[in-house]
PDB file of N, CA and C in Angstrom:
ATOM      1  N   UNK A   1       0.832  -1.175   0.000  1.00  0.00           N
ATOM      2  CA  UNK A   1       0.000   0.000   0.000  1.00  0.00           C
ATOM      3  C   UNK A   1       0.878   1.240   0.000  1.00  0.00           C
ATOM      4  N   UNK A   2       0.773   2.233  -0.833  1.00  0.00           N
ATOM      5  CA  UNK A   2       1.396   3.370  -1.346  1.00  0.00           C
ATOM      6  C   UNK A   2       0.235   4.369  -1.505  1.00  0.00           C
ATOM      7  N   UNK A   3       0.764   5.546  -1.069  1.00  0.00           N
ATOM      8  CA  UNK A   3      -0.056   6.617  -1.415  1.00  0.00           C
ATOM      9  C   UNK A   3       0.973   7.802  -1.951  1.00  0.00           C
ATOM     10  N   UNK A   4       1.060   8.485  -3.242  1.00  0.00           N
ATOM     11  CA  UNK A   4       2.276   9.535  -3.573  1.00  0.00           C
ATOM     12  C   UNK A   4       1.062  10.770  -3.674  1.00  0.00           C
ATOM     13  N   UNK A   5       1.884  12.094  -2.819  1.00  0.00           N
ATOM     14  CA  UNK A   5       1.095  13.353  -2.672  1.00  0.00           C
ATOM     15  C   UNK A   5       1.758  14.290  -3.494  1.00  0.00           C
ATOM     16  N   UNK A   6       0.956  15.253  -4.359  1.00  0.00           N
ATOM     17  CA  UNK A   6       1.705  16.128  -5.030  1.00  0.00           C
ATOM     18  C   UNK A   6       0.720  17.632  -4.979  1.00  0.00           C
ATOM     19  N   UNK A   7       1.679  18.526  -4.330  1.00  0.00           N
ATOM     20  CA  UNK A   7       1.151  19.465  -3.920  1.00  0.00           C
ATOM     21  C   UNK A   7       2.291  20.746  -4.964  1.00  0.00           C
ATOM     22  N   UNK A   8       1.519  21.301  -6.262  1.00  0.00           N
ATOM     23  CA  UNK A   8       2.142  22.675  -6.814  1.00  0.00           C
ATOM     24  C   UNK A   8       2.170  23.745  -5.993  1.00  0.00           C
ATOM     25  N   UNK A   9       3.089  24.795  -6.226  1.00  0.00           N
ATOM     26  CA  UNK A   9       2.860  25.554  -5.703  1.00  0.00           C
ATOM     27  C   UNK A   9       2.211  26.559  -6.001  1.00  0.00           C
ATOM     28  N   UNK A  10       1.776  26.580  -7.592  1.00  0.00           N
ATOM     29  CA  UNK A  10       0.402  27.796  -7.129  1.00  0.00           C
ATOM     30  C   UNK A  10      -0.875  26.742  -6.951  1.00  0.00           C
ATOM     31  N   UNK A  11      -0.548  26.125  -6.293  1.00  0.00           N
ATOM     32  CA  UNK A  11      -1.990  25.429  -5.930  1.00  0.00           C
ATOM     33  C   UNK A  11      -1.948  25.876  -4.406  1.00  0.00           C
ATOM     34  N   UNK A  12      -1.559  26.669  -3.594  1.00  0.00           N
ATOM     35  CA  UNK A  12      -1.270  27.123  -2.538  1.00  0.00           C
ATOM     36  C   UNK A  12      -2.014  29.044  -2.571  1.00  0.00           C
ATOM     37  N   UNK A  13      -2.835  28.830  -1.979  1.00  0.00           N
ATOM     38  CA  UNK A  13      -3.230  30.508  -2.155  1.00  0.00           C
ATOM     39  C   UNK A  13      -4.294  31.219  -0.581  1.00  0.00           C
ATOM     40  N   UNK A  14      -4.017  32.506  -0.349  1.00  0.00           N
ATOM     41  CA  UNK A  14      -4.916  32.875   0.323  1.00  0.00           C
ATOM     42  C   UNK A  14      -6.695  32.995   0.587  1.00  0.00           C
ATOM     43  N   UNK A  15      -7.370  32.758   1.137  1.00  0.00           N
ATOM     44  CA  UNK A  15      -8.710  33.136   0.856  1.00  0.00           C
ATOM     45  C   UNK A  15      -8.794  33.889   2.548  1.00  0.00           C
ATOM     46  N   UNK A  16      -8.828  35.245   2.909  1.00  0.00           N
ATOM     47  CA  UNK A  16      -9.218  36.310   3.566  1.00  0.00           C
ATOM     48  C   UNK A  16      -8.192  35.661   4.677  1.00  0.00           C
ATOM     49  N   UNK A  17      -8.282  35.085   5.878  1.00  0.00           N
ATOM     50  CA  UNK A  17      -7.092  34.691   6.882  1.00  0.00           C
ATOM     51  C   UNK A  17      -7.104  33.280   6.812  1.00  0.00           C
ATOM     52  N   UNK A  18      -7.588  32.396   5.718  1.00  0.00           N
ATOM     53  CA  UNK A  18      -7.368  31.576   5.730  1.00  0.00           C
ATOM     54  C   UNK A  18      -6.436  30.685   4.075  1.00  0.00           C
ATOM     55  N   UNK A  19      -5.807  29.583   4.333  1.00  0.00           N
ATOM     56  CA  UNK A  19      -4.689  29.296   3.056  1.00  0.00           C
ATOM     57  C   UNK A  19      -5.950  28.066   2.147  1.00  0.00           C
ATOM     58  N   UNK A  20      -5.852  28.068   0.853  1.00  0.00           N
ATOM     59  CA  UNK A  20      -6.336  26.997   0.423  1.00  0.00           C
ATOM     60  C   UNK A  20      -4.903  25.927  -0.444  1.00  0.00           C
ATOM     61  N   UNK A  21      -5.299  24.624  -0.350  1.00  0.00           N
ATOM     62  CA  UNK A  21      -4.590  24.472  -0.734  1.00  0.00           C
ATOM     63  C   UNK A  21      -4.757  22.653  -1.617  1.00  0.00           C
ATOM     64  N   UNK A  22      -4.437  23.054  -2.520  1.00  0.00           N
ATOM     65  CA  UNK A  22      -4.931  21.852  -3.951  1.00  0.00           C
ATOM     66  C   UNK A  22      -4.275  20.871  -3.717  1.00  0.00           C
ATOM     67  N   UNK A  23      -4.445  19.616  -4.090  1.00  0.00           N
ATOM     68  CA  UNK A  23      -3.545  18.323  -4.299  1.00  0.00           C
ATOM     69  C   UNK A  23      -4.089  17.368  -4.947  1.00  0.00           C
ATOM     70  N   UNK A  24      -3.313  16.777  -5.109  1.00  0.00           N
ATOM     71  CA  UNK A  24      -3.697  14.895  -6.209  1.00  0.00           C
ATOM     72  C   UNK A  24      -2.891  14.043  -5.151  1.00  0.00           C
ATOM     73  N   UNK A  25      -3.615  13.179  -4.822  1.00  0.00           N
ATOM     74  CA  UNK A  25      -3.139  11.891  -4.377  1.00  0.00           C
ATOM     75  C   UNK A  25      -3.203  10.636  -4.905  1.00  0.00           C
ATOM     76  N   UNK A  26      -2.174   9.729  -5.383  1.00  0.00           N
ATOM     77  CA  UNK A  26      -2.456   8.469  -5.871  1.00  0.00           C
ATOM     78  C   UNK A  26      -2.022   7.478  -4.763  1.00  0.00           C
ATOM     79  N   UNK A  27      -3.351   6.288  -4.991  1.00  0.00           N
ATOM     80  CA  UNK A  27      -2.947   5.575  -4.336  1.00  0.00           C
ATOM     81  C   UNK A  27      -2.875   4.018  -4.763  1.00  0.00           C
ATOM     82  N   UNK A  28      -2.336   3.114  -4.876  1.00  0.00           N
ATOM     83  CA  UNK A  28      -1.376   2.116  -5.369  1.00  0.00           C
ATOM     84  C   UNK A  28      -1.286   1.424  -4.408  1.00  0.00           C
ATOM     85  N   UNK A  29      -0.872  -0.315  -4.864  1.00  0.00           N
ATOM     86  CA  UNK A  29      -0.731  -1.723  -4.290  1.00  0.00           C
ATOM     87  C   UNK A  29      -2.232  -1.988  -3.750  1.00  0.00           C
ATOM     88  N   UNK A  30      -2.891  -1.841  -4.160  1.00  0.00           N
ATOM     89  CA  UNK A  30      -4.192  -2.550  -3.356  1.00  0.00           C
ATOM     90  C   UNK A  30      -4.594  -1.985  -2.664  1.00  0.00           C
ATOM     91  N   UNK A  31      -4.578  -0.325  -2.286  1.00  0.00           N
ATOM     92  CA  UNK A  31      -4.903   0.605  -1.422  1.00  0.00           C
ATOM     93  C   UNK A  31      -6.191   1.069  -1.089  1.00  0.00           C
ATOM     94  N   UNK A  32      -6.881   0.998  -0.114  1.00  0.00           N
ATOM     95  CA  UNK A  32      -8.297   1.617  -0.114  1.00  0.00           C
ATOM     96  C   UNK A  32      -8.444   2.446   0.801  1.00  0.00           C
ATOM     97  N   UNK A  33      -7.351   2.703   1.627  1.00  0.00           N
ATOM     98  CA  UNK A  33      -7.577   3.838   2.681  1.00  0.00           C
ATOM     99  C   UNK A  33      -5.869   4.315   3.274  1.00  0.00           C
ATOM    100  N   UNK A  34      -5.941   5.791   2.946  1.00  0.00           N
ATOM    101  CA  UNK A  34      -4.733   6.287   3.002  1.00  0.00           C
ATOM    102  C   UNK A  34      -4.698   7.547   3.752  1.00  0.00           C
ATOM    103  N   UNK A  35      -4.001   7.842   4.531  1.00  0.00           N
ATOM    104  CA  UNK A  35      -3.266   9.175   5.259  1.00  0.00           C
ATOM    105  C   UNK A  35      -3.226  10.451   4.227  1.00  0.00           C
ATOM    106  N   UNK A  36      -4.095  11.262   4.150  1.00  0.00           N
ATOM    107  CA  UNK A  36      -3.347  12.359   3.399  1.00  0.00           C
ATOM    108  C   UNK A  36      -2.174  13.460   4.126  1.00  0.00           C
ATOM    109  N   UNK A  37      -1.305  14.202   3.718  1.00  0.00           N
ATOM    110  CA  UNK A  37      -0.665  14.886   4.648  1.00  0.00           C
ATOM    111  C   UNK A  37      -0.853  16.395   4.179  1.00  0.00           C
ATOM    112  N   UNK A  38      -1.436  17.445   4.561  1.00  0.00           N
ATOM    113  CA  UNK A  38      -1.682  18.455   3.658  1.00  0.00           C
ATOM    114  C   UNK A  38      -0.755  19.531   4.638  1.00  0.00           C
ATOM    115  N   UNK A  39      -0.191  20.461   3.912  1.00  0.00           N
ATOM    116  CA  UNK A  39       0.698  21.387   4.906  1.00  0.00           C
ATOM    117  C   UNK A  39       0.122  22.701   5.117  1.00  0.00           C
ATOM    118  N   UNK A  40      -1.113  22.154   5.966  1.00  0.00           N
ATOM    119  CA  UNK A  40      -1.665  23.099   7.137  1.00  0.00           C
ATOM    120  C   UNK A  40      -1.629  22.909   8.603  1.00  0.00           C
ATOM    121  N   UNK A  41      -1.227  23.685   9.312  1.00  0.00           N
ATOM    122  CA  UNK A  41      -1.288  23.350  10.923  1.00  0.00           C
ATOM    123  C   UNK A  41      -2.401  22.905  10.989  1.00  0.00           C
ATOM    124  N   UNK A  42      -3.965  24.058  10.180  1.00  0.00           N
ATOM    125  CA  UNK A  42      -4.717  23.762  11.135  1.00  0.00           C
ATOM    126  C   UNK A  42      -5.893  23.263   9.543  1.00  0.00           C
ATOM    127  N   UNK A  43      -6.726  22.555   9.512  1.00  0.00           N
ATOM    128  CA  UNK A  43      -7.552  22.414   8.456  1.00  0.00           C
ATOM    129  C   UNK A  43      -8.880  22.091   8.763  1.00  0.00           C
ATOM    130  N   UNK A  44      -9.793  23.285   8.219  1.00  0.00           N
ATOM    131  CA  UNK A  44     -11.052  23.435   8.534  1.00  0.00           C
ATOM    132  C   UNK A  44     -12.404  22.839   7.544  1.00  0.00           C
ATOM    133  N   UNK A  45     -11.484  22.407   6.494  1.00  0.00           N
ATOM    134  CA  UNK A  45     -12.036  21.663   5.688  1.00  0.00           C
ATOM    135  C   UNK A  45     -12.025  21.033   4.457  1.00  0.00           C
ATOM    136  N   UNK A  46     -11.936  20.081   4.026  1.00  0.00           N
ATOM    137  CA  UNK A  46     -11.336  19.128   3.503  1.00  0.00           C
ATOM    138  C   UNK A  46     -12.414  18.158   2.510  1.00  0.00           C
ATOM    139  N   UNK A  47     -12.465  18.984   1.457  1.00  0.00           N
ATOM    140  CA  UNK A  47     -13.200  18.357  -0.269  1.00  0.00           C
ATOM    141  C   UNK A  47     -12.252  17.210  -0.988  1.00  0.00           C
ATOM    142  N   UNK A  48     -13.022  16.145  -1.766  1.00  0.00           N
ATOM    143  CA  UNK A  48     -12.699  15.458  -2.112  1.00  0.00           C
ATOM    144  C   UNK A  48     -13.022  14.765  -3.175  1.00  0.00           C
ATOM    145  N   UNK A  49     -12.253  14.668  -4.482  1.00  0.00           N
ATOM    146  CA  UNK A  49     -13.202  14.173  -5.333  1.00  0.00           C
ATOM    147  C   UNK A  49     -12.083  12.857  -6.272  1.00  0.00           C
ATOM    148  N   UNK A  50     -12.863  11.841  -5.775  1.00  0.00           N
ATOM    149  CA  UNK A  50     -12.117  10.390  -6.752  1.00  0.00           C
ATOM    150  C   UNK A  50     -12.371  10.432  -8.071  1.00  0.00           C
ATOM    151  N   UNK A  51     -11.457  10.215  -8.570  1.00  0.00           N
ATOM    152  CA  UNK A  51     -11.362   9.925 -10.366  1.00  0.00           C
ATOM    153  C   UNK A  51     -10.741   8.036 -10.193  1.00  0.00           C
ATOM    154  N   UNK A  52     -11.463   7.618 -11.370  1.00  0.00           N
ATOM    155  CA  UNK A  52     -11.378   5.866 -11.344  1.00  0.00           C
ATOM    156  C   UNK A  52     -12.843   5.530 -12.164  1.00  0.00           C
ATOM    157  N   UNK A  53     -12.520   4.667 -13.498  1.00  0.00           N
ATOM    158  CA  UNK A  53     -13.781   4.187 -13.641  1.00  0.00           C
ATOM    159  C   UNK A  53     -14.610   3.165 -12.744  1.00  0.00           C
ATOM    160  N   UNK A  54     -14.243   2.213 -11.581  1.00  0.00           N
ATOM    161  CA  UNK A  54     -14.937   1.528 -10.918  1.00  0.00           C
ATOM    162  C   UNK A  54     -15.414   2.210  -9.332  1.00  0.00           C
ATOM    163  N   UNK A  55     -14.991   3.312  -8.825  1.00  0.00           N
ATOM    164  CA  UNK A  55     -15.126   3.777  -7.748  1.00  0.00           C
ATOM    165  C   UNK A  55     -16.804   3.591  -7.754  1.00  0.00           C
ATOM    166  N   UNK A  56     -16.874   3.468  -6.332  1.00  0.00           N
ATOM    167  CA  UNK A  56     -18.302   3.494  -5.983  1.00  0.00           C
ATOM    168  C   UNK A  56     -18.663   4.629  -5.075  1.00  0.00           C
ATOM    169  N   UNK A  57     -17.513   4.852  -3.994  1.00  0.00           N
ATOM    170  CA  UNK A  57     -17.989   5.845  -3.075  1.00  0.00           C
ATOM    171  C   UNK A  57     -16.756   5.727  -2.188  1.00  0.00           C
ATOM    172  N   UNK A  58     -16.723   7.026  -1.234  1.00  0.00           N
ATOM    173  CA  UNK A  58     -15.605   7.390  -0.553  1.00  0.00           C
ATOM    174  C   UNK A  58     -15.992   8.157   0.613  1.00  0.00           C
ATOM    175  N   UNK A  59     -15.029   8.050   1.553  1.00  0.00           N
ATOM    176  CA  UNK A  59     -15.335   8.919   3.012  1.00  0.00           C
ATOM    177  C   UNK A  59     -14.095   9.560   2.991  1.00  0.00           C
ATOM    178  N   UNK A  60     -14.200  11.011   4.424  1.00  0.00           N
ATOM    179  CA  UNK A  60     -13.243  11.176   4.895  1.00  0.00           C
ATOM    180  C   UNK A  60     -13.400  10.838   6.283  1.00  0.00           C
ATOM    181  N   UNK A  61     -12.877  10.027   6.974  1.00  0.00           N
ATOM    182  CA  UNK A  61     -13.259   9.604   8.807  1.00  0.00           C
ATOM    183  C   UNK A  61     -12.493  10.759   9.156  1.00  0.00           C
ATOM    184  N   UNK A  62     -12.838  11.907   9.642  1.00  0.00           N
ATOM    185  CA  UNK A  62     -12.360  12.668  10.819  1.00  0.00           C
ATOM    186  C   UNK A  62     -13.645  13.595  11.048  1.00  0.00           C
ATOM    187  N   UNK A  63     -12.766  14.609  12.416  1.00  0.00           N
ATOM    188  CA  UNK A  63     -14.056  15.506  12.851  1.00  0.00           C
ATOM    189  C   UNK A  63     -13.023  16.460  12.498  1.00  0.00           C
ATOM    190  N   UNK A  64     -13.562  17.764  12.193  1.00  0.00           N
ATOM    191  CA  UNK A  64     -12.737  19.118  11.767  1.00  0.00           C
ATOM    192  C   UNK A  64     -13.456  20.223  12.466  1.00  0.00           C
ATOM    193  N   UNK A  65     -12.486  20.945  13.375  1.00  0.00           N
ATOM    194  CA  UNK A  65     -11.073  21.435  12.599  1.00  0.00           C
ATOM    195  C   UNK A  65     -10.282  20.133  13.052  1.00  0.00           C
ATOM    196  N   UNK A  66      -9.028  20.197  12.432  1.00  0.00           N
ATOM    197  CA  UNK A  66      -7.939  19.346  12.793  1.00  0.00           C
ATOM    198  C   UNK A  66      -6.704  19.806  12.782  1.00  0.00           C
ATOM    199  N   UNK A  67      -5.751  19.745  14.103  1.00  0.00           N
ATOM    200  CA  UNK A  67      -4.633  20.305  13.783  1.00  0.00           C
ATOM    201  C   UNK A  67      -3.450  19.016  14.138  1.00  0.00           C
ATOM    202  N   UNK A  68      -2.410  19.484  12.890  1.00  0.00           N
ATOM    203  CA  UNK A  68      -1.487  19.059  12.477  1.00  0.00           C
ATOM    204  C   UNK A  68      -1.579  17.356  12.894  1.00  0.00           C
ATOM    205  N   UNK A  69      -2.586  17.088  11.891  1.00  0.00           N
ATOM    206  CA  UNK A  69      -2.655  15.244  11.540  1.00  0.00           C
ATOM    207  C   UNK A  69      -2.713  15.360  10.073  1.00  0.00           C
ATOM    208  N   UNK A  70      -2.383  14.205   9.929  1.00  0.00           N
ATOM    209  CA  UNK A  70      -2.988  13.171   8.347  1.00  0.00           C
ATOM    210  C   UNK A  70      -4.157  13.185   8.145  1.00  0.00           C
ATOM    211  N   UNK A  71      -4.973  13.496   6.952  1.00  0.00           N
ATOM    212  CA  UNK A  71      -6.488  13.290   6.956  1.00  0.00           C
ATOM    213  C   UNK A  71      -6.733  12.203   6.156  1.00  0.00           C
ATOM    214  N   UNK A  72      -7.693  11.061   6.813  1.00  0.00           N
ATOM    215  CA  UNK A  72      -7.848   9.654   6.232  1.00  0.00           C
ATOM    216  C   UNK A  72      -8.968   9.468   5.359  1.00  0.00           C
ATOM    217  N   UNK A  73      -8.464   8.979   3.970  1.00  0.00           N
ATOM    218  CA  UNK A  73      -9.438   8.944   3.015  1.00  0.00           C
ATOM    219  C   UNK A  73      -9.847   7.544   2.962  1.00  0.00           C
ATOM    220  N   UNK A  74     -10.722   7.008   2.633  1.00  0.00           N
ATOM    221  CA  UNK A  74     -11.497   5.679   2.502  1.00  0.00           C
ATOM    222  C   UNK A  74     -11.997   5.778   1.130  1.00  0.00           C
ATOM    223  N   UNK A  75     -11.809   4.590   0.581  1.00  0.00           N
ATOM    224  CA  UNK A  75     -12.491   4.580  -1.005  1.00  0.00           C
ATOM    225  C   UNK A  75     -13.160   2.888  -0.669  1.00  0.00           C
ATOM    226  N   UNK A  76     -13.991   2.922  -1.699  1.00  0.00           N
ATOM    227  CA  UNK A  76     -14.790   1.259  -2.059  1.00  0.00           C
ATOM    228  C   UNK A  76     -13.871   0.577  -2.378  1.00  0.00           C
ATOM    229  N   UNK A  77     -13.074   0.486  -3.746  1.00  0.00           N
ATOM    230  CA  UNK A  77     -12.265   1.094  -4.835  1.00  0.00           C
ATOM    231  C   UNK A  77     -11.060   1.178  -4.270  1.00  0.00           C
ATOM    232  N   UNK A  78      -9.759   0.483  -4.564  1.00  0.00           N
ATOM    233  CA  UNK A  78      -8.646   0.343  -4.618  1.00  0.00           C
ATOM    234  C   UNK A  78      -7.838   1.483  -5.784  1.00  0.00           C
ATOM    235  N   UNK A  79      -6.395   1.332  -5.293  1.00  0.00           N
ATOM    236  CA  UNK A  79      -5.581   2.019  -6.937  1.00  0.00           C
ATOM    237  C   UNK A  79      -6.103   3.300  -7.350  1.00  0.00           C
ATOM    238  N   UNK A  80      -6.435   4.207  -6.785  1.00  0.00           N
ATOM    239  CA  UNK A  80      -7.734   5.153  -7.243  1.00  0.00           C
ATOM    240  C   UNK A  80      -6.517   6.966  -7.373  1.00  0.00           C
ATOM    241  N   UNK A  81      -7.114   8.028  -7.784  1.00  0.00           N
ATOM    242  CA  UNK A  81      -7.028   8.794  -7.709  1.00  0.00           C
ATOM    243  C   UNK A  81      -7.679   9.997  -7.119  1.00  0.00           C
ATOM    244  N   UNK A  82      -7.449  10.940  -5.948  1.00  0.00           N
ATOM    245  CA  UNK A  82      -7.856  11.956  -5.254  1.00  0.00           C
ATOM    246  C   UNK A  82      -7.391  12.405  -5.406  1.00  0.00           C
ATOM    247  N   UNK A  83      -8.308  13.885  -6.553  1.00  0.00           N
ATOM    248  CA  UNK A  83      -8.516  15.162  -6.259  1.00  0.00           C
ATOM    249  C   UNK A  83      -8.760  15.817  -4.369  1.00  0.00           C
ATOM    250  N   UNK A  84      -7.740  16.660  -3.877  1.00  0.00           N
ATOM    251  CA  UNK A  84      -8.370  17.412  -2.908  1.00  0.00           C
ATOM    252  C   UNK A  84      -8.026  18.917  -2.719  1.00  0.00           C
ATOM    253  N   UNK A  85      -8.972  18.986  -2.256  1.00  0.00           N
ATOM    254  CA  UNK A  85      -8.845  20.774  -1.785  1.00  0.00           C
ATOM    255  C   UNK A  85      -8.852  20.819   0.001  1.00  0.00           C
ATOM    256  N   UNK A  86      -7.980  21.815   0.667  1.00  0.00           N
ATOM    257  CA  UNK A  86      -8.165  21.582   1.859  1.00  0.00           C
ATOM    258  C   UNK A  86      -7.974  23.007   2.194  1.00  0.00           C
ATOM    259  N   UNK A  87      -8.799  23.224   2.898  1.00  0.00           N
ATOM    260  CA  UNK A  87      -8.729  24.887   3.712  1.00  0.00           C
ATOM    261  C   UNK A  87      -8.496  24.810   4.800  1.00  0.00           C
ATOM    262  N   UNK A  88      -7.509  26.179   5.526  1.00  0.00           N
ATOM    263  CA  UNK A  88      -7.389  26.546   6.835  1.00  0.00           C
ATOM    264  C   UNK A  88      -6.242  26.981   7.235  1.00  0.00           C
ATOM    265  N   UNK A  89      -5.374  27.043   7.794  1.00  0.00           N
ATOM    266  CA  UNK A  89      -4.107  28.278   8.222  1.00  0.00           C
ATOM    267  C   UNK A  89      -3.064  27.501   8.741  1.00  0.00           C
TER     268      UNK A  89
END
């Protein structure tokens, strides 16, 4: 189980006192639930959208805000790709 995070840097931007900030996550070997690591102390909220022709459906298990953890994605669906957006400072 592998998960590779790729975070650009203008995918990194302000919205009023808070940072937004874009990413793609792949995840690989038979993977259905992975750690994201997003570089916010604090993250108030956390969108998500799988690309995969077999996906069925996906969670995120946490309560938010959250500061300085991994945010855990769950898919049906193995090998998959996440789109995310994550807000907060």
């Amino acid at each position: 189980m592998a998960i590779a995070t790729t975070i650009k840097d203008g995918n990194i931007f302000s919205m009023g006192n808070r940072k937004c900030v874009i990413g793609q996550s792949v995840m690989s070997g038979g993977s259905s639930q992975e750690n994201v690591g997003v570089p916010l102390k604090w993250v108030d909220d956390f969108q998500v959208q799988v690309t995969g022709g077999t996906q069925k459906g996906h969670s995120v298990n946490e309560v938010f805000p959250l500061y300085n953890t991994p945010i855990t994605v769950k898919c049906e669906s193995n090998d998959l790709t996440i789109l995310w957006m994550a807000i907060g400072r």
